[in-house]
C-alpha atoms as a PDB file:
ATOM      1  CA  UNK A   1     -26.154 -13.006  28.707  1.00  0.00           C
ATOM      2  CA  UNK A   2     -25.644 -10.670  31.928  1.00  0.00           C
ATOM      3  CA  UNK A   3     -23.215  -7.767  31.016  1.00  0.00           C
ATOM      4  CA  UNK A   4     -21.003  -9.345  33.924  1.00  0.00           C
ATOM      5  CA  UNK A   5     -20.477 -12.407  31.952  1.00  0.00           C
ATOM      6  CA  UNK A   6     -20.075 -10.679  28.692  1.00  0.00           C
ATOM      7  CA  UNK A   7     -16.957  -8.751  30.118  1.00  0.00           C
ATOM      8  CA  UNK A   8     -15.490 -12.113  31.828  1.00  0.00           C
ATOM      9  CA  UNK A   9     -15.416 -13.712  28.281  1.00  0.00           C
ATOM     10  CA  UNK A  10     -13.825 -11.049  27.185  1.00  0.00           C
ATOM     11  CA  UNK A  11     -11.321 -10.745  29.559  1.00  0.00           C
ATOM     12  CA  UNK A  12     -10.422 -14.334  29.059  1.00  0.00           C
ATOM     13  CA  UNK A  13     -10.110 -14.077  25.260  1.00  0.00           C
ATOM     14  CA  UNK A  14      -7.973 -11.597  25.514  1.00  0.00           C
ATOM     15  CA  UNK A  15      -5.817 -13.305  28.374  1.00  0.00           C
ATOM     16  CA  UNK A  16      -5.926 -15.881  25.600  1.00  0.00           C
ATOM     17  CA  UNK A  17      -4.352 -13.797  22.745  1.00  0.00           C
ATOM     18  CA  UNK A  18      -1.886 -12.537  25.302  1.00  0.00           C
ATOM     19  CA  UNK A  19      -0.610 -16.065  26.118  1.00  0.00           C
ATOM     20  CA  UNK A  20      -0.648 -17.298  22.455  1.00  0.00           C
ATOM     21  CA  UNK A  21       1.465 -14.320  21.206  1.00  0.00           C
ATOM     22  CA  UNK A  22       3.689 -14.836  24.237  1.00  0.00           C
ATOM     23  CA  UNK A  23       4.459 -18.397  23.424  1.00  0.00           C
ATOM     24  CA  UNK A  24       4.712 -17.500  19.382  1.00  0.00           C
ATOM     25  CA  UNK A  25       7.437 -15.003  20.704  1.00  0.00           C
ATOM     26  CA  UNK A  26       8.847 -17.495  22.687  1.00  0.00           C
ATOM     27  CA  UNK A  27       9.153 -20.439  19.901  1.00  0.00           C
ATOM     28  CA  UNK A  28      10.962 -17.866  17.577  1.00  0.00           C
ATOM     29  CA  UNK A  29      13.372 -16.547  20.223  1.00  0.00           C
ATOM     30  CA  UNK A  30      14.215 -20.702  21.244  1.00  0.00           C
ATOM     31  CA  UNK A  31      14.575 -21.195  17.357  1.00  0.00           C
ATOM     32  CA  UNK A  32      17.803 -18.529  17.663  1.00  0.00           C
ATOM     33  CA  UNK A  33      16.794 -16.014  15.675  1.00  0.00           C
ATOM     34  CA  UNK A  34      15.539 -12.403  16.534  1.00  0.00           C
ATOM     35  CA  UNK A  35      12.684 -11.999  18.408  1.00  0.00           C
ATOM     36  CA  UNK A  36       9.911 -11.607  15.361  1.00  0.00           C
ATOM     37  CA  UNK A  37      12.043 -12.987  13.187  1.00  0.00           C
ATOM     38  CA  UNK A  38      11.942 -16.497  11.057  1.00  0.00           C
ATOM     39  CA  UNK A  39      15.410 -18.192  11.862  1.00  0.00           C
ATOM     40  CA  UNK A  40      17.978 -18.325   8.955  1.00  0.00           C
ATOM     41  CA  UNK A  41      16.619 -21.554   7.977  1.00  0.00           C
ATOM     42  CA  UNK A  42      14.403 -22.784   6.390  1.00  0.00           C
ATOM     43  CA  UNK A  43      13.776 -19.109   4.984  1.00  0.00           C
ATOM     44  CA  UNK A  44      16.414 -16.953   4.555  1.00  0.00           C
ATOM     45  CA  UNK A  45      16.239 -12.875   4.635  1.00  0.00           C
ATOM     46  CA  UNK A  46      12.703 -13.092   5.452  1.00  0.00           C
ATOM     47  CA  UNK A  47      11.741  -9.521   6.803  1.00  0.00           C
ATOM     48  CA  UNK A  48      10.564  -9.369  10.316  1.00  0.00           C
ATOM     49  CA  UNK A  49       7.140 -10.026  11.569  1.00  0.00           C
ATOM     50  CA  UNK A  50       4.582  -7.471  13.301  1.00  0.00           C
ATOM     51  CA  UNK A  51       3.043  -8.065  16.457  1.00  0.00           C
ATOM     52  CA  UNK A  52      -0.537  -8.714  15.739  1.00  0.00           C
ATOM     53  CA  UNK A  53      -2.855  -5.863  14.988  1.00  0.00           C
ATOM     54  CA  UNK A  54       0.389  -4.064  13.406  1.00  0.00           C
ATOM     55  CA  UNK A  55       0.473  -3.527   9.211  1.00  0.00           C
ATOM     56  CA  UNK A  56       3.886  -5.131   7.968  1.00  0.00           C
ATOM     57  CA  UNK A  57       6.137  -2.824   6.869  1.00  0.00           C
ATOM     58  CA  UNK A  58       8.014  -4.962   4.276  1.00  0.00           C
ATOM     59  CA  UNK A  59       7.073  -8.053   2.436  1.00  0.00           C
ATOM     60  CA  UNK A  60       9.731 -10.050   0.498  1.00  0.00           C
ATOM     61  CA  UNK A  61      11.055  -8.461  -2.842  1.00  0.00           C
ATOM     62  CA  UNK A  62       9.557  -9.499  -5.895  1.00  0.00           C
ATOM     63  CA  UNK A  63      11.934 -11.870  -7.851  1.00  0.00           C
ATOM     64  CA  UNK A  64      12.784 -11.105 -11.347  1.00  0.00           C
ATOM     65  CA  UNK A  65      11.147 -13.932 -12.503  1.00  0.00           C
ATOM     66  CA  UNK A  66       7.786 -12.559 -11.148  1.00  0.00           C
ATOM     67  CA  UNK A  67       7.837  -9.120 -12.961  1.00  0.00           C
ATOM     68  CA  UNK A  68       6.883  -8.468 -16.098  1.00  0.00           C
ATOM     69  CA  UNK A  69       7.425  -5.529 -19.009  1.00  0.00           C
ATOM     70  CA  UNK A  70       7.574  -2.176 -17.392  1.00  0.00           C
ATOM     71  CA  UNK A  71       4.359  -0.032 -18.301  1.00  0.00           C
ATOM     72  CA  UNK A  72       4.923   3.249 -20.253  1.00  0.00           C
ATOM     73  CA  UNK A  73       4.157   6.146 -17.574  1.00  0.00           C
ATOM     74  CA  UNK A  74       2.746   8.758 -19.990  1.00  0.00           C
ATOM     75  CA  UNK A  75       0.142   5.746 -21.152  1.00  0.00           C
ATOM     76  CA  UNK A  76      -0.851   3.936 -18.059  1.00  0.00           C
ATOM     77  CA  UNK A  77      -0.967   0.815 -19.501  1.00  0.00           C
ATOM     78  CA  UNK A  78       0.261  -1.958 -22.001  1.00  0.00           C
ATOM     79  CA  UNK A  79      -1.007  -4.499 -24.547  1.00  0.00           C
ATOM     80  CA  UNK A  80       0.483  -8.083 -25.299  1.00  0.00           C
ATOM     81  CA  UNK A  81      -0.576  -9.629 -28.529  1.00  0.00           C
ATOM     82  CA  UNK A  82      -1.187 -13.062 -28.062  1.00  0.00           C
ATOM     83  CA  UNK A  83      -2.145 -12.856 -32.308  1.00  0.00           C
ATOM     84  CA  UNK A  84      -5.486 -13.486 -33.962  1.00  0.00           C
ATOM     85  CA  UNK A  85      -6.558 -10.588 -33.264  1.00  0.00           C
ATOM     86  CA  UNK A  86      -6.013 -11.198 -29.479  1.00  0.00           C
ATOM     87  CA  UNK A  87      -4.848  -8.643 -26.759  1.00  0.00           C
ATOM     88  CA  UNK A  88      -3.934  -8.429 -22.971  1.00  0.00           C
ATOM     89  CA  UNK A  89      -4.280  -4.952 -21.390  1.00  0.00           C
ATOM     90  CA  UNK A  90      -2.680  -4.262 -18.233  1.00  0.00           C
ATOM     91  CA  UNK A  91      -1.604  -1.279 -15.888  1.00  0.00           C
ATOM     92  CA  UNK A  92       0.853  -4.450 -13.997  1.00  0.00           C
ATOM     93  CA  UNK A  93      -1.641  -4.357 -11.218  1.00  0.00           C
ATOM     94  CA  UNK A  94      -4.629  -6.118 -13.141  1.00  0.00           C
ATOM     95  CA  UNK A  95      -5.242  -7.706 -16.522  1.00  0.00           C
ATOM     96  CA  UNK A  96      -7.610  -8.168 -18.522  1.00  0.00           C
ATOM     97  CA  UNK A  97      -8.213  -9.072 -22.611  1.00  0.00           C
ATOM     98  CA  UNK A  98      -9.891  -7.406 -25.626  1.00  0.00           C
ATOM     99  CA  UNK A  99     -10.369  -9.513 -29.236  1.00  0.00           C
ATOM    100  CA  UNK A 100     -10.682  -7.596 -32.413  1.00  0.00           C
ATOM    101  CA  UNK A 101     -12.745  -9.018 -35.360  1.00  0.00           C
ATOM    102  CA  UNK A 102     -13.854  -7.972 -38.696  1.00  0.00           C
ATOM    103  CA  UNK A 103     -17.169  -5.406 -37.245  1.00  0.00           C
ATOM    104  CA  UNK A 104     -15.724  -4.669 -34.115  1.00  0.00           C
ATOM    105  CA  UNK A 105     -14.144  -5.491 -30.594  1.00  0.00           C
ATOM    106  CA  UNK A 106     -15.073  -8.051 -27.666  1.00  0.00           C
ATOM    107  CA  UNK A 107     -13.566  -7.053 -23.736  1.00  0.00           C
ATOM    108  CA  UNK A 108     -13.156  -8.952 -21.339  1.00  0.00           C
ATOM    109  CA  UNK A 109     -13.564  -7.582 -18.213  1.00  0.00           C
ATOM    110  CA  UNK A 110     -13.440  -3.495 -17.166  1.00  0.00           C
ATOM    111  CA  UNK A 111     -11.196  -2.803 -14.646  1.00  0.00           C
ATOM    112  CA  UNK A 112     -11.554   0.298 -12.237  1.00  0.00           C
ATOM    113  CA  UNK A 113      -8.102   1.243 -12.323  1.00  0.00           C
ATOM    114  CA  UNK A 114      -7.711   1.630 -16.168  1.00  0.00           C
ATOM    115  CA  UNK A 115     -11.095   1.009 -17.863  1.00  0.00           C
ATOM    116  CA  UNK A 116     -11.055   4.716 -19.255  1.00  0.00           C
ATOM    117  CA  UNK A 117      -7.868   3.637 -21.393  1.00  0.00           C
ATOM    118  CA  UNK A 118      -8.923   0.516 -22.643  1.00  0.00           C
ATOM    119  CA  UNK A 119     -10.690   2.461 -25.676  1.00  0.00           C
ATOM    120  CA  UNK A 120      -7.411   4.526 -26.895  1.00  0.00           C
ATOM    121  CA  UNK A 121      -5.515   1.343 -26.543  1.00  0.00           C
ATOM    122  CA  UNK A 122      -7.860  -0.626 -29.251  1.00  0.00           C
ATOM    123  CA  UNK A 123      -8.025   2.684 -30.825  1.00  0.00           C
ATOM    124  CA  UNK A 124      -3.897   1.858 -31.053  1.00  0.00           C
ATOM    125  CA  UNK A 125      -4.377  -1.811 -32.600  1.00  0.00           C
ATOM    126  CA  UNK A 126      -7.878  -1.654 -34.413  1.00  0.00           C
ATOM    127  CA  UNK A 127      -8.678   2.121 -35.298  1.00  0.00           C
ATOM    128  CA  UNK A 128     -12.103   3.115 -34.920  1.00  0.00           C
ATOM    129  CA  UNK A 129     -13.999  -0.099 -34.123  1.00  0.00           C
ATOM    130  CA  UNK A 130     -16.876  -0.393 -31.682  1.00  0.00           C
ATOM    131  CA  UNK A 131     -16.983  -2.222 -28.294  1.00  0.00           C
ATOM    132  CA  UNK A 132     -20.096  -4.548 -29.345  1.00  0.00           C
ATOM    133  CA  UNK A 133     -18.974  -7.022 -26.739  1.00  0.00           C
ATOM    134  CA  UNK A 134     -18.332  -6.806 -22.912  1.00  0.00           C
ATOM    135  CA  UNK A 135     -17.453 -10.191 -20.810  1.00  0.00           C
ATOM    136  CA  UNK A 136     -17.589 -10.363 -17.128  1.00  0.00           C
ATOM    137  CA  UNK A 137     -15.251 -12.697 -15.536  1.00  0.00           C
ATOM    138  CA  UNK A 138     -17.071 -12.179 -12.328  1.00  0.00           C
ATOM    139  CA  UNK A 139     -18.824  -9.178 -10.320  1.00  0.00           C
ATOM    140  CA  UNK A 140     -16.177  -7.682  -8.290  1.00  0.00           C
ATOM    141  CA  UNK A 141     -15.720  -4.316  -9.072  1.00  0.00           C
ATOM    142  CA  UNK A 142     -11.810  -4.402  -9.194  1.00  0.00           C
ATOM    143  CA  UNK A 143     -12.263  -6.277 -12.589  1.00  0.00           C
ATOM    144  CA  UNK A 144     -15.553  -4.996 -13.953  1.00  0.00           C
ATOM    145  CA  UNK A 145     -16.412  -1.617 -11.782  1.00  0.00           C
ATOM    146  CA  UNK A 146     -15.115   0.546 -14.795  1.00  0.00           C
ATOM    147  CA  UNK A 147     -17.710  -0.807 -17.506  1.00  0.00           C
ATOM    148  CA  UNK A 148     -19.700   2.302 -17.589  1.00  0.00           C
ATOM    149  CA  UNK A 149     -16.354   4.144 -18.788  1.00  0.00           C
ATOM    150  CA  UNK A 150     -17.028   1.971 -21.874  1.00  0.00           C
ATOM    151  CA  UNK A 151     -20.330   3.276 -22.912  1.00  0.00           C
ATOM    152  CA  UNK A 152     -23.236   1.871 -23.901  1.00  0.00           C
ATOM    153  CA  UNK A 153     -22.551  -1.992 -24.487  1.00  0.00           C
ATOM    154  CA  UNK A 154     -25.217  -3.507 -25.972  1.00  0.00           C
ATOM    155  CA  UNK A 155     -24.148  -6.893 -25.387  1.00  0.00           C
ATOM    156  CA  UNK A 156     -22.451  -7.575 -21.822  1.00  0.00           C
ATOM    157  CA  UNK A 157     -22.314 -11.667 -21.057  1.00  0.00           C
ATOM    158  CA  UNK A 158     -22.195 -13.677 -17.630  1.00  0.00           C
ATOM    159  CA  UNK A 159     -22.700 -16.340 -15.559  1.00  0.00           C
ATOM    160  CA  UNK A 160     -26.514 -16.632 -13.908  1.00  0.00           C
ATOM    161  CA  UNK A 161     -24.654 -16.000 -10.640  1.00  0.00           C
ATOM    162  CA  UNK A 162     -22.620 -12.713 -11.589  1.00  0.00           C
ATOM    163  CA  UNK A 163     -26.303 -11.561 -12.968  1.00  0.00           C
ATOM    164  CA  UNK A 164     -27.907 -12.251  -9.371  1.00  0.00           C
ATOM    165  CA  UNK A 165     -24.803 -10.656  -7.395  1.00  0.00           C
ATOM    166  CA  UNK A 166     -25.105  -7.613  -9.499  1.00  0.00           C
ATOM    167  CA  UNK A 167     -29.001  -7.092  -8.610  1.00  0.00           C
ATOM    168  CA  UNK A 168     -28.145  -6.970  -5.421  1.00  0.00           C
ATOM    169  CA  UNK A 169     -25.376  -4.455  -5.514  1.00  0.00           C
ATOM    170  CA  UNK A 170     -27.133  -1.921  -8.048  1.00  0.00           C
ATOM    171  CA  UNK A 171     -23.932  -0.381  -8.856  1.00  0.00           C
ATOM    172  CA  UNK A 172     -24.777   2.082 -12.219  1.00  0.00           C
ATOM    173  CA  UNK A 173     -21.010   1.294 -12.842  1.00  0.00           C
ATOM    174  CA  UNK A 174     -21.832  -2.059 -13.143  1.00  0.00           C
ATOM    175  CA  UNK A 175     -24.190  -2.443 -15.861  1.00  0.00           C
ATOM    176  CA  UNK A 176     -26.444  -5.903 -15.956  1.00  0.00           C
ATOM    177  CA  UNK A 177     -25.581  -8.532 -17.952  1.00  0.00           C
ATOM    178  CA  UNK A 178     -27.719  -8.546 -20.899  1.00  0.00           C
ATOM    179  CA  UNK A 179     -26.795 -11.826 -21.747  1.00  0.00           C
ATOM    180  CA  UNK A 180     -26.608 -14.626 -19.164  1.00  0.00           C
ATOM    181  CA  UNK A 181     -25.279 -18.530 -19.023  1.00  0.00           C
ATOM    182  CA  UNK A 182     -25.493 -21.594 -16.381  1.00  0.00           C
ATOM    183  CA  UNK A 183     -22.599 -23.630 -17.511  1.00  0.00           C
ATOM    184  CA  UNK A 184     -21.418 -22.933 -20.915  1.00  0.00           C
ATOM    185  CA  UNK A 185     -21.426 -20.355 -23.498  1.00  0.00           C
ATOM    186  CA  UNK A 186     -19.343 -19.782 -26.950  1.00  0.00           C
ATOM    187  CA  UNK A 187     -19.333 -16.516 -28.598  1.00  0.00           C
ATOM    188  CA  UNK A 188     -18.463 -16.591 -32.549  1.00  0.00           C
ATOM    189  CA  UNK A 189     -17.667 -13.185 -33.726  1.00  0.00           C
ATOM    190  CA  UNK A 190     -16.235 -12.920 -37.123  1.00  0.00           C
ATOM    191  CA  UNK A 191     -14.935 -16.569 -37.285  1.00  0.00           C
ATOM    192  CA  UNK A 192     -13.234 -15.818 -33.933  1.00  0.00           C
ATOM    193  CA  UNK A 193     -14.217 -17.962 -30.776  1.00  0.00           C
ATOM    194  CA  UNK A 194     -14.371 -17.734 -27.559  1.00  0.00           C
ATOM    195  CA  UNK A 195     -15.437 -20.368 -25.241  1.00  0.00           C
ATOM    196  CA  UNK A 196     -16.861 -19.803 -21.510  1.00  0.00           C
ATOM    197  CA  UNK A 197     -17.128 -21.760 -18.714  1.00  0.00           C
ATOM    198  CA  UNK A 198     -18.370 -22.262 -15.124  1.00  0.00           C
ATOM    199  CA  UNK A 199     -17.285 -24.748 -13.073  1.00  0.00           C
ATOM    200  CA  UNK A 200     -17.823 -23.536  -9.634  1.00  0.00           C
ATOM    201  CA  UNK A 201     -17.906 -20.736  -6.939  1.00  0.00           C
ATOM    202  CA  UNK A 202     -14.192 -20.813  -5.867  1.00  0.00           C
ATOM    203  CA  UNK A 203     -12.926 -17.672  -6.619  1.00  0.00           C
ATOM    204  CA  UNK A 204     -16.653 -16.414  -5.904  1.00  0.00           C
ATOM    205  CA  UNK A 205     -19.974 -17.159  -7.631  1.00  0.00           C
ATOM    206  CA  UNK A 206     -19.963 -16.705 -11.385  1.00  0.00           C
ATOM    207  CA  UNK A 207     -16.338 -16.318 -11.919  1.00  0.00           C
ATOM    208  CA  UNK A 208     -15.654 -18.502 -15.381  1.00  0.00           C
ATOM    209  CA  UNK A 209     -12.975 -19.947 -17.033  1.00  0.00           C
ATOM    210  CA  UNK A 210     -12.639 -17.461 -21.179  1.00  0.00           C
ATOM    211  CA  UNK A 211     -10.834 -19.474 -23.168  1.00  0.00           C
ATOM    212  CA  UNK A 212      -9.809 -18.700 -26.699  1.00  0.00           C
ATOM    213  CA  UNK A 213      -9.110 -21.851 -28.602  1.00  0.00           C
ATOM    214  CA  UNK A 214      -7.491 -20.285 -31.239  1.00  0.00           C
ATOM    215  CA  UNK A 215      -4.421 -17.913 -30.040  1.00  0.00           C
ATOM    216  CA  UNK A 216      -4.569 -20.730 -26.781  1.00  0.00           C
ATOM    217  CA  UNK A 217      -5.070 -18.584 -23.693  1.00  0.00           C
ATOM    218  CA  UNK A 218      -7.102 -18.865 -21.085  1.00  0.00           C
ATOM    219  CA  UNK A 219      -8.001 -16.058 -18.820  1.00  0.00           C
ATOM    220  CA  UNK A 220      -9.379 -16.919 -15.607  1.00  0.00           C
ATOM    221  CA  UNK A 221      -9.180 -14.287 -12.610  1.00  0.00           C
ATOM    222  CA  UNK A 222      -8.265 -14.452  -9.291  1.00  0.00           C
ATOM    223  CA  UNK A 223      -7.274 -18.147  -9.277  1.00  0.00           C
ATOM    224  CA  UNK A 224      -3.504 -18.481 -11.016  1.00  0.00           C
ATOM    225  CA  UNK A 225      -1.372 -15.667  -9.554  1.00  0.00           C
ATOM    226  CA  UNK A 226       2.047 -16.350 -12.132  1.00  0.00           C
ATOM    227  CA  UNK A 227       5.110 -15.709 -10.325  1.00  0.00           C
ATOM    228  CA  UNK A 228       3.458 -14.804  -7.118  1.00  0.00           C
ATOM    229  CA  UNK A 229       1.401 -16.510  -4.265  1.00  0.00           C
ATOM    230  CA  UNK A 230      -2.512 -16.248  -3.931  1.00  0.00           C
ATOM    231  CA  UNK A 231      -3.749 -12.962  -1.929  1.00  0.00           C
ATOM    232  CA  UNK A 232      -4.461 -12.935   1.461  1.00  0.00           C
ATOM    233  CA  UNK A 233      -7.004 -15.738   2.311  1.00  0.00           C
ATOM    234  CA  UNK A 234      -6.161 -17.251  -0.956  1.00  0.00           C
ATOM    235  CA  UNK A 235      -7.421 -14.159  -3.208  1.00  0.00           C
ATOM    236  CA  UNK A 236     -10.420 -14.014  -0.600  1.00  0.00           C
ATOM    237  CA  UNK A 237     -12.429 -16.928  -2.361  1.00  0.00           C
ATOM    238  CA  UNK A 238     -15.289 -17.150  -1.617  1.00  0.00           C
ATOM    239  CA  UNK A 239     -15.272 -21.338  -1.423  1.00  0.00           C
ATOM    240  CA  UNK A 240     -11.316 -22.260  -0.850  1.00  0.00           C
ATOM    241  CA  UNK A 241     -12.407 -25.469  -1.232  1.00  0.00           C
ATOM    242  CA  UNK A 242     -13.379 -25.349  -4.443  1.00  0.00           C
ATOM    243  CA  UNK A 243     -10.634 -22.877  -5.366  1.00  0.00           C
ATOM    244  CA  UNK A 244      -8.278 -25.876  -5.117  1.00  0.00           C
ATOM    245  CA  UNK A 245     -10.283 -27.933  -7.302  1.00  0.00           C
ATOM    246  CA  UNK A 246     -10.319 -25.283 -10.118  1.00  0.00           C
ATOM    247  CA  UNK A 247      -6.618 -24.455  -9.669  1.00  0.00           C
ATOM    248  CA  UNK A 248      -6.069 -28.724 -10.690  1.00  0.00           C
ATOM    249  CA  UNK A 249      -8.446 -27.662 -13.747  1.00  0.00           C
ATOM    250  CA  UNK A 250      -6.419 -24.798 -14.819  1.00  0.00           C
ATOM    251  CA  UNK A 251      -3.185 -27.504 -14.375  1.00  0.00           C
ATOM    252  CA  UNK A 252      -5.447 -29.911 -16.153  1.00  0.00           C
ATOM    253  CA  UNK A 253      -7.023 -27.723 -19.508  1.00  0.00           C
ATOM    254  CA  UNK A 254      -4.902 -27.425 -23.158  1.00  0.00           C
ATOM    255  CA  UNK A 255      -3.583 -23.667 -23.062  1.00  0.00           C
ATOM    256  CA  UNK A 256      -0.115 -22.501 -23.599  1.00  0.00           C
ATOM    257  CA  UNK A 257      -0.951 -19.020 -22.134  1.00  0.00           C
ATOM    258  CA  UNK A 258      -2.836 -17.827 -18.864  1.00  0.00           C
ATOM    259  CA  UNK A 259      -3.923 -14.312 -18.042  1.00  0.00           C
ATOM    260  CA  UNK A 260      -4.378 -14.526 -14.092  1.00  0.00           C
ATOM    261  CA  UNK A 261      -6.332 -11.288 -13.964  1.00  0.00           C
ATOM    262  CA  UNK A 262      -3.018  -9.728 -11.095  1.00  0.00           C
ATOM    263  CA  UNK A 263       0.117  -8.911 -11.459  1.00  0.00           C
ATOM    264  CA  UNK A 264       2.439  -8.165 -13.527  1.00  0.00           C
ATOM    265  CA  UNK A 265       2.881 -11.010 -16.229  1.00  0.00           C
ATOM    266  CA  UNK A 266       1.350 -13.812 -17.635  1.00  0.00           C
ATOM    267  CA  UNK A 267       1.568 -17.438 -17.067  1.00  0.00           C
ATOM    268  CA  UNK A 268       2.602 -20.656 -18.117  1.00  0.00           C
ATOM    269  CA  UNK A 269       2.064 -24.454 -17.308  1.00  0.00           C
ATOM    270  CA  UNK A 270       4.810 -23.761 -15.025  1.00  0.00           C
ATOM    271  CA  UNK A 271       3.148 -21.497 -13.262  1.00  0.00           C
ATOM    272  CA  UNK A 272       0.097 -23.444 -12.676  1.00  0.00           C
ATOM    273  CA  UNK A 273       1.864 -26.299 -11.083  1.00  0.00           C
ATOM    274  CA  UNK A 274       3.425 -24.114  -8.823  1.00  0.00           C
ATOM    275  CA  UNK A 275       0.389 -22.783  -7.416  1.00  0.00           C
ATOM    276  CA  UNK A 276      -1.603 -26.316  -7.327  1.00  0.00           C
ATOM    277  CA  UNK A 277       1.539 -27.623  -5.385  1.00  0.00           C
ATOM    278  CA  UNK A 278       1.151 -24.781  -2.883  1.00  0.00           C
ATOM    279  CA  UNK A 279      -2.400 -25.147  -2.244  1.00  0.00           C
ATOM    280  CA  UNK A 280      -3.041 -28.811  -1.762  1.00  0.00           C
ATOM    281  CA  UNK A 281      -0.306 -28.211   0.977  1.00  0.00           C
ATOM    282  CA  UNK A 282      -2.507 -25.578   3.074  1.00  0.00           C
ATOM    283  CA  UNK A 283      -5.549 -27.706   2.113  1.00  0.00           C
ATOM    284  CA  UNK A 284      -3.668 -30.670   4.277  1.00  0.00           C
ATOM    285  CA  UNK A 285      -2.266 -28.091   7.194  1.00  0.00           C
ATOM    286  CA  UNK A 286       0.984 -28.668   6.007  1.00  0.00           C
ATOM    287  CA  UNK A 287       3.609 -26.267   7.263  1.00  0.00           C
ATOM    288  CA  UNK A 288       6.135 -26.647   5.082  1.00  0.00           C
ATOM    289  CA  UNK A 289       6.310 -23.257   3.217  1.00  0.00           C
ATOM    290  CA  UNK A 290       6.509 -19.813   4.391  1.00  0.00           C
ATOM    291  CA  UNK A 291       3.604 -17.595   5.428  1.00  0.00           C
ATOM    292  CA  UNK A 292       2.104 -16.238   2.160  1.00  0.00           C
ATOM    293  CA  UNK A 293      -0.303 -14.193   3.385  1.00  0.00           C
ATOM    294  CA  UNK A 294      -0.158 -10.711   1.090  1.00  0.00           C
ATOM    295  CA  UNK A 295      -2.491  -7.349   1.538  1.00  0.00           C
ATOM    296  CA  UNK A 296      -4.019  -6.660  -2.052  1.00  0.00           C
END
């Protein structure tokens, strides 16, 4: 393609954008509201839009029922007993588990942001046991780029996919998967249990479902955001497709309790129905709910 013709499809898309912002500006304006600004119905105090290619200033508040306990400053984090030896450990930005039995501990999942802590806070609940366990929910490194913090793991468990993905990155904080899994895998540990499962990319490849049957909670990241909406591009799945489909299986599966993996809570049933209402909605085109597009 000539460099002449190059620079005349560019001009045109950005004639284009010009017109398409124009007429966005235009629609709100007819609507009577404030230029930028959603109308007083159907959505109330919503703050104002950016033009495009500008970072909004100020999203809506988070509700009460959205927040969670507050996290003790001079620890950087807090634990939630879900019993049976059961923990959540969160900084209120991510989550992730840890299960004590009788020779040691199991994690699930080593955040970045707090993976350092997560030894003095089973060092608070189980004294001196070893890590002899280490689950990854998936590869991204928000969740599991702190596992070197942890030491040497002897025993870190997968999905075949979160295995292949981590090849490929050859992150040292990242450790391989020593164990791997196609489609299901149950750990027994001291007569506790722990049942994983993969049931698709959504999410991305390798992300499973860690249920423990016992204390009832499933943790399964990136998918169930309680309280909130999903992230921008609906947590930037990597199939959204098939990140519906395994939002109707967390609506669908026996748990009382879900650890979402964000945020600053947990999450019920509740919880779950609200987000598989949302996102059969955008699945359809439907415009019938504000725009719920959030920066991480």
């Amino acid at each position: 393609m000539s460099r002449l013709r190059i620079a005349g499809v560019a001009l045109t898309a950005l004639f284009a954008v010009g017109m398409f912002t124009s007429a966005a500006r235009a629609q709100s304006a007819s609507a009577g509201g404030e230029e930028g600004v959603a109308g007083a119905e159907p959505y109330p105090n919503m703050p104002s839009i950016p033009p495009i290619g500008v970072r909004t200033a100020k999203y809506f508040d988070v509700p009460a029922s959205a927040q969670g306990p507050a996290v003790d400053p001079a620890k950087g984090y807090r634990l939630e007993d879900f019993g049976g030896g059961l923990y959540m450990i969160t900084d209120n930005q991510i989550q992730s588990m840890f299960l004590v039995y009788d020779r040691g501990v199991v994690v699930m999942d080593a955040p970045q942001s707090y993976a350092g802590k997560i030894p003095q806070a089973i060092k608070e609940v189980a004294g001196d046991k070893p890590i002899t366990h280490l689950i990854y929910s998936h590869s991204h490194a928000d969740h599991i780029g702190g596992a070197k913090a942890l030491g040497d793991v002897q025993v870190i468990i997968a999905q075949n996919e979160t295995l292949r993905l981590l090849k490929r990155d050859a992150d040292p904080n990242r450790p391989l998967p020593t164990v791997t899994f196609a489609d299901k895998y149950t750990l027994h540990v001291g007569g506790r249990v722990l049942e994983l499962t993969y049931l698709g990319p959504g999410h991305a490849p390798g992300n499973i479902f860690i249920y423990a049957p016992k204390q009832r909670v499933l943790m399964v990241i990136d998918t169930v955001f309680p309280g909130w909406m999903p992230w921008r591009r609906f947590a930037v799945s990597q199939d959204v497709f098939d990140e519906f489909a395994r939002v109707e299986d967390v609506r669908k599966m026996d748990w009382d309790t879900v650890v979402g993996g964000h945020v600053t809570r947990v999450g019920t049933h509740a919880d779950g129905g609200d987000a598989g209402g949302v996102l059969p909605r955008h699945q359809a085109g439907g415009r019938d709910g504000p725009g719920h597009d959030q920066d991480r």
